[in-house]
Protein backbone atom coordinates (compact mmCIF):
# COMPACT_ATOMS: atom_id res chain seq x y z
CA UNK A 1 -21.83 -30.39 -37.74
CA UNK A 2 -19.03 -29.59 -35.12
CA UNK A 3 -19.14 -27.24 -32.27
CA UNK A 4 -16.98 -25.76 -30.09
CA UNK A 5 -16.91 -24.42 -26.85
CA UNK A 6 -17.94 -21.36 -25.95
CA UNK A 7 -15.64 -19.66 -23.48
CA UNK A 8 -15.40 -15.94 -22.79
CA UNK A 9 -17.60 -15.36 -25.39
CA UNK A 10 -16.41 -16.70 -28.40
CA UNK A 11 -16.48 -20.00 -29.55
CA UNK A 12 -13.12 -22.23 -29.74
CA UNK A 13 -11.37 -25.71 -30.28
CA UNK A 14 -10.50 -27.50 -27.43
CA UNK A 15 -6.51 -26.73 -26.52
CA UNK A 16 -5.90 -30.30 -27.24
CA UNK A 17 -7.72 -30.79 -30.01
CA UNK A 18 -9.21 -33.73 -29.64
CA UNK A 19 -13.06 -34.47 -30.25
CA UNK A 20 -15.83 -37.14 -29.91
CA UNK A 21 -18.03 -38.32 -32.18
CA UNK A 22 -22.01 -37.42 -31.67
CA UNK A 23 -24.61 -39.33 -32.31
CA UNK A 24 -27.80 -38.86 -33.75
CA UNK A 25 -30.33 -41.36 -32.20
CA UNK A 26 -33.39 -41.86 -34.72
CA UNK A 27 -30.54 -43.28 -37.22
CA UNK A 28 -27.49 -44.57 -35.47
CA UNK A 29 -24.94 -42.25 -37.24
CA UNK A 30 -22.50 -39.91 -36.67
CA UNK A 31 -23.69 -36.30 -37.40
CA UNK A 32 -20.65 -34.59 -35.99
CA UNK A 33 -18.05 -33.65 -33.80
CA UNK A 34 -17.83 -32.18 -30.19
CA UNK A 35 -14.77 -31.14 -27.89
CA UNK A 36 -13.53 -33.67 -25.57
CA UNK A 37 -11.78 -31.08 -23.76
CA UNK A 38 -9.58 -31.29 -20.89
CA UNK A 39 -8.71 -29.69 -17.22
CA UNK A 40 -6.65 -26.94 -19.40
CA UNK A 41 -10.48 -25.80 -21.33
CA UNK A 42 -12.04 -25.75 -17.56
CA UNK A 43 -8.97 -23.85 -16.26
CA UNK A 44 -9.45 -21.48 -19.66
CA UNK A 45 -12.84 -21.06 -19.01
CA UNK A 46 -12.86 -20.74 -15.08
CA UNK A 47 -10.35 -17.42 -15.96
CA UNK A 48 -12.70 -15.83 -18.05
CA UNK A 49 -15.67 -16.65 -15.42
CA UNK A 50 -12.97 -15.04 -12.65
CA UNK A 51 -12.02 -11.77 -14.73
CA UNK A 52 -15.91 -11.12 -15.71
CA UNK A 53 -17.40 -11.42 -12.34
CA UNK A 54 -15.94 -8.14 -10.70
CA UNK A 55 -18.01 -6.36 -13.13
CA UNK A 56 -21.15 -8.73 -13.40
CA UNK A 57 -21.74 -8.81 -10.29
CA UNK A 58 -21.91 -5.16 -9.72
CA UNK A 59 -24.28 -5.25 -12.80
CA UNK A 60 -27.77 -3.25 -11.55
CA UNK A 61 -30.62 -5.68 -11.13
CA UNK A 62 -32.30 -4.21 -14.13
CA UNK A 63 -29.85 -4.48 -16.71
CA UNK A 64 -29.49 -8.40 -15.71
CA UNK A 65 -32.97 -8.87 -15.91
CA UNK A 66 -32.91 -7.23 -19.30
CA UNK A 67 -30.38 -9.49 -21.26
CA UNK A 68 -31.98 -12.72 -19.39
CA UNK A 69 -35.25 -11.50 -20.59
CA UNK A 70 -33.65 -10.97 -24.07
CA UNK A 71 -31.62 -14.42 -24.42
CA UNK A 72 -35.93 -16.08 -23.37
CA UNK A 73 -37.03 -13.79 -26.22
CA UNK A 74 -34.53 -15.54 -28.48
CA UNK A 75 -35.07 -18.74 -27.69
CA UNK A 76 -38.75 -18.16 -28.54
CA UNK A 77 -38.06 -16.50 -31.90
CA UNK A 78 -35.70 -19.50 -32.50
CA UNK A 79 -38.28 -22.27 -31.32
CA UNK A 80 -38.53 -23.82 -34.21
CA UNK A 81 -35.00 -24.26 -35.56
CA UNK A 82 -34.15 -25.30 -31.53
CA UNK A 83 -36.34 -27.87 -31.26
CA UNK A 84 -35.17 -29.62 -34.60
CA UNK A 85 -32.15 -29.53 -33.08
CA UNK A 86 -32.96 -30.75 -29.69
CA UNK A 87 -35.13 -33.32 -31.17
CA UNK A 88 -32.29 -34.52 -33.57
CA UNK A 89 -29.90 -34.66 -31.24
CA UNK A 90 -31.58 -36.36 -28.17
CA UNK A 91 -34.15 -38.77 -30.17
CA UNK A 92 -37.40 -37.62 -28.30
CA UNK A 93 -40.41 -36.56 -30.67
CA UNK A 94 -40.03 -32.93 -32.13
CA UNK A 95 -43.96 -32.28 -30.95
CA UNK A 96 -42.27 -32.84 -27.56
CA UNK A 97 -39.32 -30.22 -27.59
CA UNK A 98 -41.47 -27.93 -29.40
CA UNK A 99 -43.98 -28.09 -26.72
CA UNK A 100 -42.01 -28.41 -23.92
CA UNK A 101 -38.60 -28.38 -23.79
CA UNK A 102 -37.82 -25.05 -25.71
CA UNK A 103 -40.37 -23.07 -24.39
CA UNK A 104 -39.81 -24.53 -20.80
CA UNK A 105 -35.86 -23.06 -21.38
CA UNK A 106 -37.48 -19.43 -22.31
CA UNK A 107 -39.68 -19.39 -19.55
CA UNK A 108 -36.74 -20.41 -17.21
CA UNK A 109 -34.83 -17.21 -18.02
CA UNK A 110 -38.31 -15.34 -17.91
CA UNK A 111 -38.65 -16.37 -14.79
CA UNK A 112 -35.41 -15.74 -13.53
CA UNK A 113 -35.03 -12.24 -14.78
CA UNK A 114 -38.26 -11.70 -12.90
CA UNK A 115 -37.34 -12.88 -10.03
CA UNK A 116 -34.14 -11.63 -9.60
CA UNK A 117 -35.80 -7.93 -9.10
CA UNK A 118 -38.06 -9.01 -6.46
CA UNK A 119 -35.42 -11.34 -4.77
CA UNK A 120 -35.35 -9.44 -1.06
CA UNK A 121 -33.25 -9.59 2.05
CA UNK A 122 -34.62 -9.58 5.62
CA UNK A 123 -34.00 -6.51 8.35
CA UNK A 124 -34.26 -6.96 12.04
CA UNK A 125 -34.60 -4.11 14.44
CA UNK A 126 -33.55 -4.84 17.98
CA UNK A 127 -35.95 -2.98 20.13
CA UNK A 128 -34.08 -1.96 23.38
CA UNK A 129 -30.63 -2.36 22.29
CA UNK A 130 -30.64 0.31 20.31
CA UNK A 131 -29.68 -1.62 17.13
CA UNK A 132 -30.69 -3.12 13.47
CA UNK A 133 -29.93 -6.43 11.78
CA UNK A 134 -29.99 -6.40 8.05
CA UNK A 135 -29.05 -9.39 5.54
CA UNK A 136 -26.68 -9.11 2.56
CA UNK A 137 -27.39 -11.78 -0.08
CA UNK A 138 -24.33 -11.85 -2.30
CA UNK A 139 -23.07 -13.96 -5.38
CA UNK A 140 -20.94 -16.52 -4.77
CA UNK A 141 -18.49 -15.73 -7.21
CA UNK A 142 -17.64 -18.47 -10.45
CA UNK A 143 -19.98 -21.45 -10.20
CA UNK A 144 -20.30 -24.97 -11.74
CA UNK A 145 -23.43 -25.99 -13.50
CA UNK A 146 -23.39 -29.62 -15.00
CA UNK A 147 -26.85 -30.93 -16.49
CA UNK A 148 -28.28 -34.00 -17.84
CA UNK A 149 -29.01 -35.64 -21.69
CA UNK A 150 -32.51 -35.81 -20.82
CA UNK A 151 -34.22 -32.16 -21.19
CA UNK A 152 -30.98 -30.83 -22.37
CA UNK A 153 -31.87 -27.47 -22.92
CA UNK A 154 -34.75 -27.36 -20.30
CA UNK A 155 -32.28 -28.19 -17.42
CA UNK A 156 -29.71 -26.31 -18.97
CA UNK A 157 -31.45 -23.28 -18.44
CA UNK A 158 -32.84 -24.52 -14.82
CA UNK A 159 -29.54 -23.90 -13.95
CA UNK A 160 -27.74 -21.11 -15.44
CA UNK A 161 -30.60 -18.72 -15.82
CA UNK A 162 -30.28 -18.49 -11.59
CA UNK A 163 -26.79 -18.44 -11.33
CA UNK A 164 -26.18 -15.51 -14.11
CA UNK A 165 -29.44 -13.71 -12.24
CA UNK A 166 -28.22 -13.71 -9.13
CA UNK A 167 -24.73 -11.94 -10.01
CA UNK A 168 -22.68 -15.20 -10.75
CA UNK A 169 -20.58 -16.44 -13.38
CA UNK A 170 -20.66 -19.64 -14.87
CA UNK A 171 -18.28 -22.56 -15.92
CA UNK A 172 -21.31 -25.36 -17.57
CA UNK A 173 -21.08 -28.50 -18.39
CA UNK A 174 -23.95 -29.68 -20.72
CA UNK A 175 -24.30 -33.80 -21.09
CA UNK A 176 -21.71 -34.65 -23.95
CA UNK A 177 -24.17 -36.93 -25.67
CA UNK A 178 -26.39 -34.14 -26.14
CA UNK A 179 -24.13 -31.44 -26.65
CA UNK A 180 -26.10 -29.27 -29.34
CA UNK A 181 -28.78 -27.31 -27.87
CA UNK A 182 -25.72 -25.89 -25.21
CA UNK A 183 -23.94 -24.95 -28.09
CA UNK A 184 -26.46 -22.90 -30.29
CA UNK A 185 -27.49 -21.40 -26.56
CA UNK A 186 -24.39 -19.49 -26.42
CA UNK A 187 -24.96 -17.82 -29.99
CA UNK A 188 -28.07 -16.66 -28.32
CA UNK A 189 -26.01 -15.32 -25.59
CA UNK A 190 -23.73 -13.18 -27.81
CA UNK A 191 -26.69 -12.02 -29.62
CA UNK A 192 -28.65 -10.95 -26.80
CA UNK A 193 -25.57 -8.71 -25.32
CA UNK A 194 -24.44 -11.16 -22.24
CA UNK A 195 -21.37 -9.90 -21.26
CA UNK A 196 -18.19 -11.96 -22.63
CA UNK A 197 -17.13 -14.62 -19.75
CA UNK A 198 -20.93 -14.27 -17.27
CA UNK A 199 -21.33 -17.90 -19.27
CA UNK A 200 -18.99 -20.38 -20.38
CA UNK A 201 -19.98 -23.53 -22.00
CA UNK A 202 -17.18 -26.49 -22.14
CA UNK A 203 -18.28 -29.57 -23.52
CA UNK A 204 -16.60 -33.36 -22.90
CA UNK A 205 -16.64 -36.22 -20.42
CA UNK A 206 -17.52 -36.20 -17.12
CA UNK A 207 -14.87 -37.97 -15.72
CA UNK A 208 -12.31 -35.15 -17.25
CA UNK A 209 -14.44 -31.85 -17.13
CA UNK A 210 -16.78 -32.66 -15.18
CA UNK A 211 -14.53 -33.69 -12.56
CA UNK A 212 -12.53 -30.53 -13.61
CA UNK A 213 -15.11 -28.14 -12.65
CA UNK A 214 -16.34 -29.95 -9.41
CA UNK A 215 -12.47 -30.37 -8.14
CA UNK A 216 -11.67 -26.72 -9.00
CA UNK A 217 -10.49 -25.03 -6.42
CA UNK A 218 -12.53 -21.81 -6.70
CA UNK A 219 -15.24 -22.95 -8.39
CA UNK A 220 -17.43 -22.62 -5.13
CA UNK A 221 -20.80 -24.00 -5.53
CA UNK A 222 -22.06 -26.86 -7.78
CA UNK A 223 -25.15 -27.41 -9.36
CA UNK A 224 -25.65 -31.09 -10.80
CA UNK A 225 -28.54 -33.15 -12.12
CA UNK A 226 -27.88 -36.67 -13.30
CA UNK A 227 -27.63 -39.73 -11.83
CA UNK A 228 -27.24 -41.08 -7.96
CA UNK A 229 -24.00 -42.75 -8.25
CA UNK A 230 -22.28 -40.24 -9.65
CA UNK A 231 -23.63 -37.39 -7.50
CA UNK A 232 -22.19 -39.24 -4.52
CA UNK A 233 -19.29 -39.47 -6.27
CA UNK A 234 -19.25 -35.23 -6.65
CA UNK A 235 -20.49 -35.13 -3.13
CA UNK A 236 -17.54 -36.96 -1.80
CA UNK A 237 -15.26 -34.48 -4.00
CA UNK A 238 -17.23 -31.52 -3.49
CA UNK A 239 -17.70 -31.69 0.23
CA UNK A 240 -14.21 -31.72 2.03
CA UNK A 241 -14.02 -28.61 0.21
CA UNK A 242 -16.94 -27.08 1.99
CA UNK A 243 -18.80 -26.08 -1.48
CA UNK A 244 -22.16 -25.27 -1.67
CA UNK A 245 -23.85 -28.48 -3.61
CA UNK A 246 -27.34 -28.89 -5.17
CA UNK A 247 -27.76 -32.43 -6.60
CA UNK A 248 -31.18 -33.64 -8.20
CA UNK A 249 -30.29 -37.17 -8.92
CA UNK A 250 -32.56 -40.62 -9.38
CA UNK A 251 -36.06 -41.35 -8.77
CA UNK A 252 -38.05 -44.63 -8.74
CA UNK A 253 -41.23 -42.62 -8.77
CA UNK A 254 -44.63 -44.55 -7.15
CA UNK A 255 -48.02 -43.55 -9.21
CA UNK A 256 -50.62 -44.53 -6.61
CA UNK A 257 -54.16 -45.10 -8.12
CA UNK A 258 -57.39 -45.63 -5.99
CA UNK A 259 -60.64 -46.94 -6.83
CA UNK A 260 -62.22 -43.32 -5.91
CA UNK A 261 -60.50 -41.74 -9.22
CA UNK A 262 -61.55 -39.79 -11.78
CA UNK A 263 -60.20 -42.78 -14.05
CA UNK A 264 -60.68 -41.46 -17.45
CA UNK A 265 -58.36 -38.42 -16.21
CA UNK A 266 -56.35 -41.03 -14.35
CA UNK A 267 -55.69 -43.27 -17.13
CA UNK A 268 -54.29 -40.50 -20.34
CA UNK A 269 -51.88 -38.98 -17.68
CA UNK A 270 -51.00 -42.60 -16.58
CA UNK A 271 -49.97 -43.41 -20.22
CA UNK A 272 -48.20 -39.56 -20.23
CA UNK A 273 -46.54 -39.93 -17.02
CA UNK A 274 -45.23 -43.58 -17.81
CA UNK A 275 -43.72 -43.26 -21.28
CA UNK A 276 -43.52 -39.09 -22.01
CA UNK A 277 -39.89 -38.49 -23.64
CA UNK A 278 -39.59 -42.29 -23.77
CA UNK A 279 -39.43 -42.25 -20.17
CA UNK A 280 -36.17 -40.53 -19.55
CA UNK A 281 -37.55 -38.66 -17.28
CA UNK A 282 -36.60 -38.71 -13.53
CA UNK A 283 -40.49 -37.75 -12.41
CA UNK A 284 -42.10 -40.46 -14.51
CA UNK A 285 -44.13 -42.94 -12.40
CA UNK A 286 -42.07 -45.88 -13.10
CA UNK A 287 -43.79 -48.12 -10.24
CA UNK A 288 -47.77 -48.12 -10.79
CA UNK A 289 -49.55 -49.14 -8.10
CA UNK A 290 -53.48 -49.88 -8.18
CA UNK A 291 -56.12 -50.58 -5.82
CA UNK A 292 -57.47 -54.14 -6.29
CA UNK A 293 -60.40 -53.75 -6.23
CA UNK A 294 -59.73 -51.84 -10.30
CA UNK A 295 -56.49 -53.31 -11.09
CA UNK A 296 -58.29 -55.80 -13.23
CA UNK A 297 -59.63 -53.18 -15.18
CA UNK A 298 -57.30 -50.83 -15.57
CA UNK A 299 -54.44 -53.50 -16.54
CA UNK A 300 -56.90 -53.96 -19.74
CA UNK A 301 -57.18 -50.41 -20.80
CA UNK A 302 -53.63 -49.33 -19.68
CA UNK A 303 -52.63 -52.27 -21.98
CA UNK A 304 -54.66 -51.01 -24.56
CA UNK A 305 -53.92 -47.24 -24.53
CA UNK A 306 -50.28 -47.88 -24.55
CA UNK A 307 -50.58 -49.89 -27.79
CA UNK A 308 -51.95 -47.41 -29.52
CA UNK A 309 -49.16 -44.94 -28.93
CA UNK A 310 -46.57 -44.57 -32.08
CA UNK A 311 -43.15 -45.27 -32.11
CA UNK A 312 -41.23 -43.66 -34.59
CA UNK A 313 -39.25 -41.27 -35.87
CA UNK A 314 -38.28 -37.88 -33.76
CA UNK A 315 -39.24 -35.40 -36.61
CA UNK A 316 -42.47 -37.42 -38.03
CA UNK A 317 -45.21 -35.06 -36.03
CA UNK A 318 -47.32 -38.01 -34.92
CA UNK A 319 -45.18 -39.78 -33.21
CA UNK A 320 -45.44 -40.56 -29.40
CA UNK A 321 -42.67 -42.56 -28.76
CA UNK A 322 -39.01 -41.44 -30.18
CA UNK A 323 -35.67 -43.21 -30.33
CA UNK A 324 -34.26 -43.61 -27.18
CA UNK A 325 -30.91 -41.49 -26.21
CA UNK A 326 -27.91 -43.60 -27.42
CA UNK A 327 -27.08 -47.70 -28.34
CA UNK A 328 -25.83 -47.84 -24.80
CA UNK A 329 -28.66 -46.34 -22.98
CA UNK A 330 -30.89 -48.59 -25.24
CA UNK A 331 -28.92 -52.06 -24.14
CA UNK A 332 -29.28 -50.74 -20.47
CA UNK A 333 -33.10 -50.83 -20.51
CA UNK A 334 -33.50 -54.11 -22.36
CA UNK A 335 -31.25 -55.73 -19.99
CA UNK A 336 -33.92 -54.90 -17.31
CA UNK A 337 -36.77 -56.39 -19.73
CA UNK A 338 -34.05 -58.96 -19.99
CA UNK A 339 -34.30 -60.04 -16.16
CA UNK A 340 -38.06 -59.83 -15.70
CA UNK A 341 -38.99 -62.93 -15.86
CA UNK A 342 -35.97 -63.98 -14.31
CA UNK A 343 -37.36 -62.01 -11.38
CA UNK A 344 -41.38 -63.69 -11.37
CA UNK A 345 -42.18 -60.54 -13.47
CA UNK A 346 -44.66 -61.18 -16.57
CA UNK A 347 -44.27 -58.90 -19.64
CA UNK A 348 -47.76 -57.54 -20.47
CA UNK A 349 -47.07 -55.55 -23.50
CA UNK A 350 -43.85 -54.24 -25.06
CA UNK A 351 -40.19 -54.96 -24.81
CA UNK A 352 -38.89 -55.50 -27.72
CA UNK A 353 -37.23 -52.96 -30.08
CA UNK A 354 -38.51 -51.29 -33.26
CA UNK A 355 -37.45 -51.01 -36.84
CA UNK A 356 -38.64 -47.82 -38.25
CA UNK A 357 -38.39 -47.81 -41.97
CA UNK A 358 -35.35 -45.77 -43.27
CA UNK A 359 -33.89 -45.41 -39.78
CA UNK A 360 -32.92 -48.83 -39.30
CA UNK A 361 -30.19 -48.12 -37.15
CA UNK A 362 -32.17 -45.91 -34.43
CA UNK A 363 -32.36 -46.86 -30.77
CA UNK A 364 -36.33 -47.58 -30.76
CA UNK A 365 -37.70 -50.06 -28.05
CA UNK A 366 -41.41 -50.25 -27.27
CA UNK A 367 -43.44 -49.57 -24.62
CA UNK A 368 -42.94 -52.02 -21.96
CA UNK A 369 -45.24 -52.94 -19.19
CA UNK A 370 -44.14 -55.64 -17.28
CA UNK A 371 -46.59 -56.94 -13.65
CA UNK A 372 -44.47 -57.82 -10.56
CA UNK A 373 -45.58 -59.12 -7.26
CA UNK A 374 -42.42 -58.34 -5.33
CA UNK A 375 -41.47 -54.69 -4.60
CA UNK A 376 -38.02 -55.76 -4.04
CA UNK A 377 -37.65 -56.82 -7.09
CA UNK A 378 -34.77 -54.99 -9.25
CA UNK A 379 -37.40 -53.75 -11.59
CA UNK A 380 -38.91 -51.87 -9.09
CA UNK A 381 -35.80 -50.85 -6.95
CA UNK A 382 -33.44 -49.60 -9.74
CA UNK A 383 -33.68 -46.59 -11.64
CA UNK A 384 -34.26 -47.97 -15.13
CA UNK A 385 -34.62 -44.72 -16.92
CA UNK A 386 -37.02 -46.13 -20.33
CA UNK A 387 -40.18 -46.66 -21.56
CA UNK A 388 -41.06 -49.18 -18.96
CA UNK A 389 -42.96 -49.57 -15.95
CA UNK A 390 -44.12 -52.19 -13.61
CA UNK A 391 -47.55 -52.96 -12.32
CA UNK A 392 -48.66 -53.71 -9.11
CA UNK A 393 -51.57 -54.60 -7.09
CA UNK A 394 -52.04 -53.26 -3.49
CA UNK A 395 -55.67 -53.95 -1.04
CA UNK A 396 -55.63 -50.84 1.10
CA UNK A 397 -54.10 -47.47 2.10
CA UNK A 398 -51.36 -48.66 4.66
CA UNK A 399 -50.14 -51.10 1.56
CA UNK A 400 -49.74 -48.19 -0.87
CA UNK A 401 -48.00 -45.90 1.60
CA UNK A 402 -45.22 -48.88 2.73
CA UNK A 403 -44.83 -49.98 -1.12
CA UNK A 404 -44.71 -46.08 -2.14
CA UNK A 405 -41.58 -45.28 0.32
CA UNK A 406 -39.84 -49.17 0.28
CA UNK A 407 -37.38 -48.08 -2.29
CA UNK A 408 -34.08 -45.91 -1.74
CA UNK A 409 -35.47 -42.97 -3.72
CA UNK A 410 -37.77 -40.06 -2.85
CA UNK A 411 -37.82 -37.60 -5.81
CA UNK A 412 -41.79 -37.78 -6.72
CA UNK A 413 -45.06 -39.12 -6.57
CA UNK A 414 -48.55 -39.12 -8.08
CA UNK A 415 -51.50 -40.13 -6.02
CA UNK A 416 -54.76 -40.59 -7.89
CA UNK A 417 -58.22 -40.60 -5.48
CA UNK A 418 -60.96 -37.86 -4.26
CA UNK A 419 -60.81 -38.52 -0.96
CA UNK A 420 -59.45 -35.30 1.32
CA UNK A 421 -58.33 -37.41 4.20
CA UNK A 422 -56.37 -39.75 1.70
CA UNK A 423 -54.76 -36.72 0.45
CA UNK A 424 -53.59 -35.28 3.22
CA UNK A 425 -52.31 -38.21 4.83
CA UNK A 426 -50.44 -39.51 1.95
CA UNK A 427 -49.01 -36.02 1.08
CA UNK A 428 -47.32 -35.83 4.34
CA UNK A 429 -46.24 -39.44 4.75
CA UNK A 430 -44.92 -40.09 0.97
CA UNK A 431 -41.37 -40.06 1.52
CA UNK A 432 -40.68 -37.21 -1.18
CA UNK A 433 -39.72 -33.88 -2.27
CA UNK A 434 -42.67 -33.55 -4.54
CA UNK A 435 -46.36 -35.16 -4.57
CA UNK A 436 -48.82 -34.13 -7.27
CA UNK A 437 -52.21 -35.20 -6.84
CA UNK A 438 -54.77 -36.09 -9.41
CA UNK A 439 -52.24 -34.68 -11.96
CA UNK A 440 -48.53 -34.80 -12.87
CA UNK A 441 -45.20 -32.61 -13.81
CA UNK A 442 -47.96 -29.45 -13.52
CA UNK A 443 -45.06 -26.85 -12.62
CA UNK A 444 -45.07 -23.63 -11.01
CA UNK A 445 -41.79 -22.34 -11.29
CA UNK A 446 -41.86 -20.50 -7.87
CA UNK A 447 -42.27 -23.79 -5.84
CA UNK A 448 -39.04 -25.42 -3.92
CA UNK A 449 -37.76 -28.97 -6.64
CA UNK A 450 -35.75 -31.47 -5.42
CA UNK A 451 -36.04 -34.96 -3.92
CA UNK A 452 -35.57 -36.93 -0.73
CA UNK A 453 -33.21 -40.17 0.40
CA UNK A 454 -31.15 -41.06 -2.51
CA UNK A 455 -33.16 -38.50 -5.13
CA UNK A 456 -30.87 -35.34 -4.00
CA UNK A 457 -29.72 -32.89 -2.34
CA UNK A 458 -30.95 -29.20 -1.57
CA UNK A 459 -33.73 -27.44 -3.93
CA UNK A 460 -34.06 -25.52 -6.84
CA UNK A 461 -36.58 -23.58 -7.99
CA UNK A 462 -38.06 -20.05 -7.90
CA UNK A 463 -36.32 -18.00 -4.63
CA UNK A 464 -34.71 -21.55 -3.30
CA UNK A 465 -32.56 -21.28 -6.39
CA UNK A 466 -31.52 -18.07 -5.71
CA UNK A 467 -30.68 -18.34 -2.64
CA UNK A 468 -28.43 -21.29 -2.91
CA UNK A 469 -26.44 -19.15 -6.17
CA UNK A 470 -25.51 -16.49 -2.93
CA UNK A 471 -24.15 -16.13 -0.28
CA UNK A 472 -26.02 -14.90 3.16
CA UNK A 473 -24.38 -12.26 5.28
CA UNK A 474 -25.41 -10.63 8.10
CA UNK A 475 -24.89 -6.70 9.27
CA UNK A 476 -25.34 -5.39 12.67
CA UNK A 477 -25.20 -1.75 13.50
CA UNK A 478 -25.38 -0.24 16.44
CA UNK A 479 -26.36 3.30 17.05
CA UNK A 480 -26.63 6.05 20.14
């Protein structure tokens, strides 16, 4: 299947018509064709944003909050024939998307058209001056949004539902290797009545629209999620031009397990947190660590519940483990099972890839658990992005802390114990944006996401996302 992009509301080839093949992961083969448009699609696209946003802007609250509630409606009515797609496209489990990822994109505009009605500014009365201070929170104007191949649609969504809510229009890149859920979201768009150039979708490279968008002269804020290196690289672009940037980027995540756990409860999240979308997700707990005095133990039944878990094929319904995003994605990981011993580290369980029968040709790798003893060790310093995580043992709190925050990246962590003190300690000494304890990914889309160090930039989520898609202004009047 081919698809276009979707600029000022209908759907078109790119100007140079030229296209790049997309993959479908569970099998190896081509399925279709995408743009691989240029700076003239981005400069195409950035008009229609421009001439739409005089009268989007000026759109009432209510009517905004009535298409974005419309397009979540749609997505829901569609969330079966979405999450094929997303699960064709990306390789993860359909169960997954169906669970997760399409209804998490509903509930983002949801959210958003929500919020945007009870999105308030501040007033300041200066007693004895005989004057008032009020705040004017305005769109920006035509923004960039550029999201990952991970949760395509889900971070899609993350981004563009707050930007279109708050009065902005849009120029969005979606990850070219997962190009498909993007596309069949702007059909959605046109059905639910969003006005022709509020959104524009233009799909390709990153190195020519992506660095189209994020170069553009008056495209003045820019949302990104992906990885660290190239956010620094859009930082250093980005920032001599005094935009407003929001970058989620890498995470080398720390799960922290004490022997005061409710270890049952401990152990399934353990196995969901470690390998959930075939760990390709930045807020998986990559780097376990585990009090001695149960590391024994639980190295036994983590080893065991893992090889239970199915690898297979995305649309087979009990499958835990799909095909991983593309044949290059797949050769990265291995090549980090590839140095483990290399590095004193002893493969547990996993690491080699799968054959699953009549998909011979997927990108399937198994669940790897591989013990270190050195946290500097590349395996536990570098953002590896797969179904594999180390183990380590640690002998008391000060040990956990300084092996939680020894690493460049400060995006999440999980603490497992029952102890208040621990808690509260930990949760304001773990070097990152977001600590969940005894549980993980539980989401309240009100609260501030982002990471710390080398994990990001700035926060999105609930009010912090609408405030960074404005722009603050304050009024003073004085009066007799």
């Amino acid at each position: 299947m081919n698809i276009q992009n979707y600029i000022n509301g209908e759907f078109v080839n790119p100007i140079q018509d030229n296209w790049l093949d997309n993959y479908n992961p569970s099998n190896g083969e081509i399925y279709g064709q995408i743009p691989n448009s240029s700076t003239e699609d981005v400069e195409k696209a950035y008009l229609a944003a421009a001439n739409a946003f005089p009268s989007w802007s000026n759109t009432n609250l209510e009517e905004r909050s009535s298409i974005l509630s419309k397009i979540a409606n749609l997505i829901l009515e569609k969330l079966d024939f979405l999450a094929a797609a997303e699960s064709k496209d990306n390789g993860k489990p359909i169960s997954l998307a169906k669970s997760v990822d399409i209804p998490r994109a509903a509930s983002n505009f949801q959210f958003f058209a929500n919020a945007i009605t009870q999105f308030s500014s501040e007033a300041h009365e200066s007693v004895g001056f005989n004057a008032i201070n009020f705040t004017l929170r305005q769109p920006i104007g035509v923004v960039g949004c550029i999201s990952p191949w991970n949760l395509p649609l889900y971070l899609f969504t993350w981004k563009i539902a707050p930007a279109i809510a708050a009065g902005n229009c849009v120029v969005a890149k979606p990850s070219e290797v997962t190009p498909m859920t993007a596309f069949l979201l702007g059909k959605i768009c046109n059905e639910a009545g969003l006005p022709k150039g509020v959104l524009n979708i233009v799909h390709g490279l990153g190195n020519q629209v992506g660095e189209a968008i994020v170069s553009h002269p008056n495209i003045k804020a820019i949302s990104f999620t992906g990885g660290t290196k190239t956010g620094s690289h859009i930082a250093k672009i980005a920032a001599p031009m005094f935009k407003k940037l929001s970058l989620e980027l890498g995470g080398k995540n720390p799960n922290i397990i004490f022997a005061d756990c409710d270890y049952d409860k401990m152990l399934a999240t353990t196995v969901r947190s470690s390998f959930s979308n075939q760990g390709q997700i930045c807020l998986c707990g990559s780097r376990i660590l585990v009090q001695e005095s149960i590391y024994e133990k639980f190295k036994v039944d983590f080893i065991q519940k893992v090889s239970e878990l199915k690898v297979g094929h995305p649309s087979d319904s009990d499958t835990d483990i799909g095909a991983l995003v593309s044949a290059a994605h797949l050769q990265k990981v291995k090549s980090y099972i590839d140095i483990a011993e290399q590095e004193g580290g002893k493969i547990l369980f996993g690491g080699k890839t799968v054959t699953v029968k009549d998909s011979e040709n997927g990108y399937y790798l198994q669940p790897t658990i591989i013990e270190v003893s050195d946290n500097n060790c590349r395996l536990n310093q570098e953002e590896i992005f797969g179904p594999v995580v180390t183990l380590m043992s640690f002998k008391n709190d000060e040990e956990a802390l300084s092996l939680a925050n020894e690493t460049k990246y400060g995006l999440s962590a999980t603490l497992w114990t029952n102890n208040l003190n621990r808690t509260m300690q930990f949760s304001q000494k773990l070097e990152t944006g977001i600590v969940w304890v005894n549980t993980w990914m539980m989401r309240d889309l009100r609260t501030p996401f982002g990471g710390q160090k080398d994990s990001g930039l700035g926060r999105e989520g609930g009010f912090e996302a609408l405030r960074f898609f404005t722009e603050t202004k304050n009024v003073c009047i004085k009066y007799q």
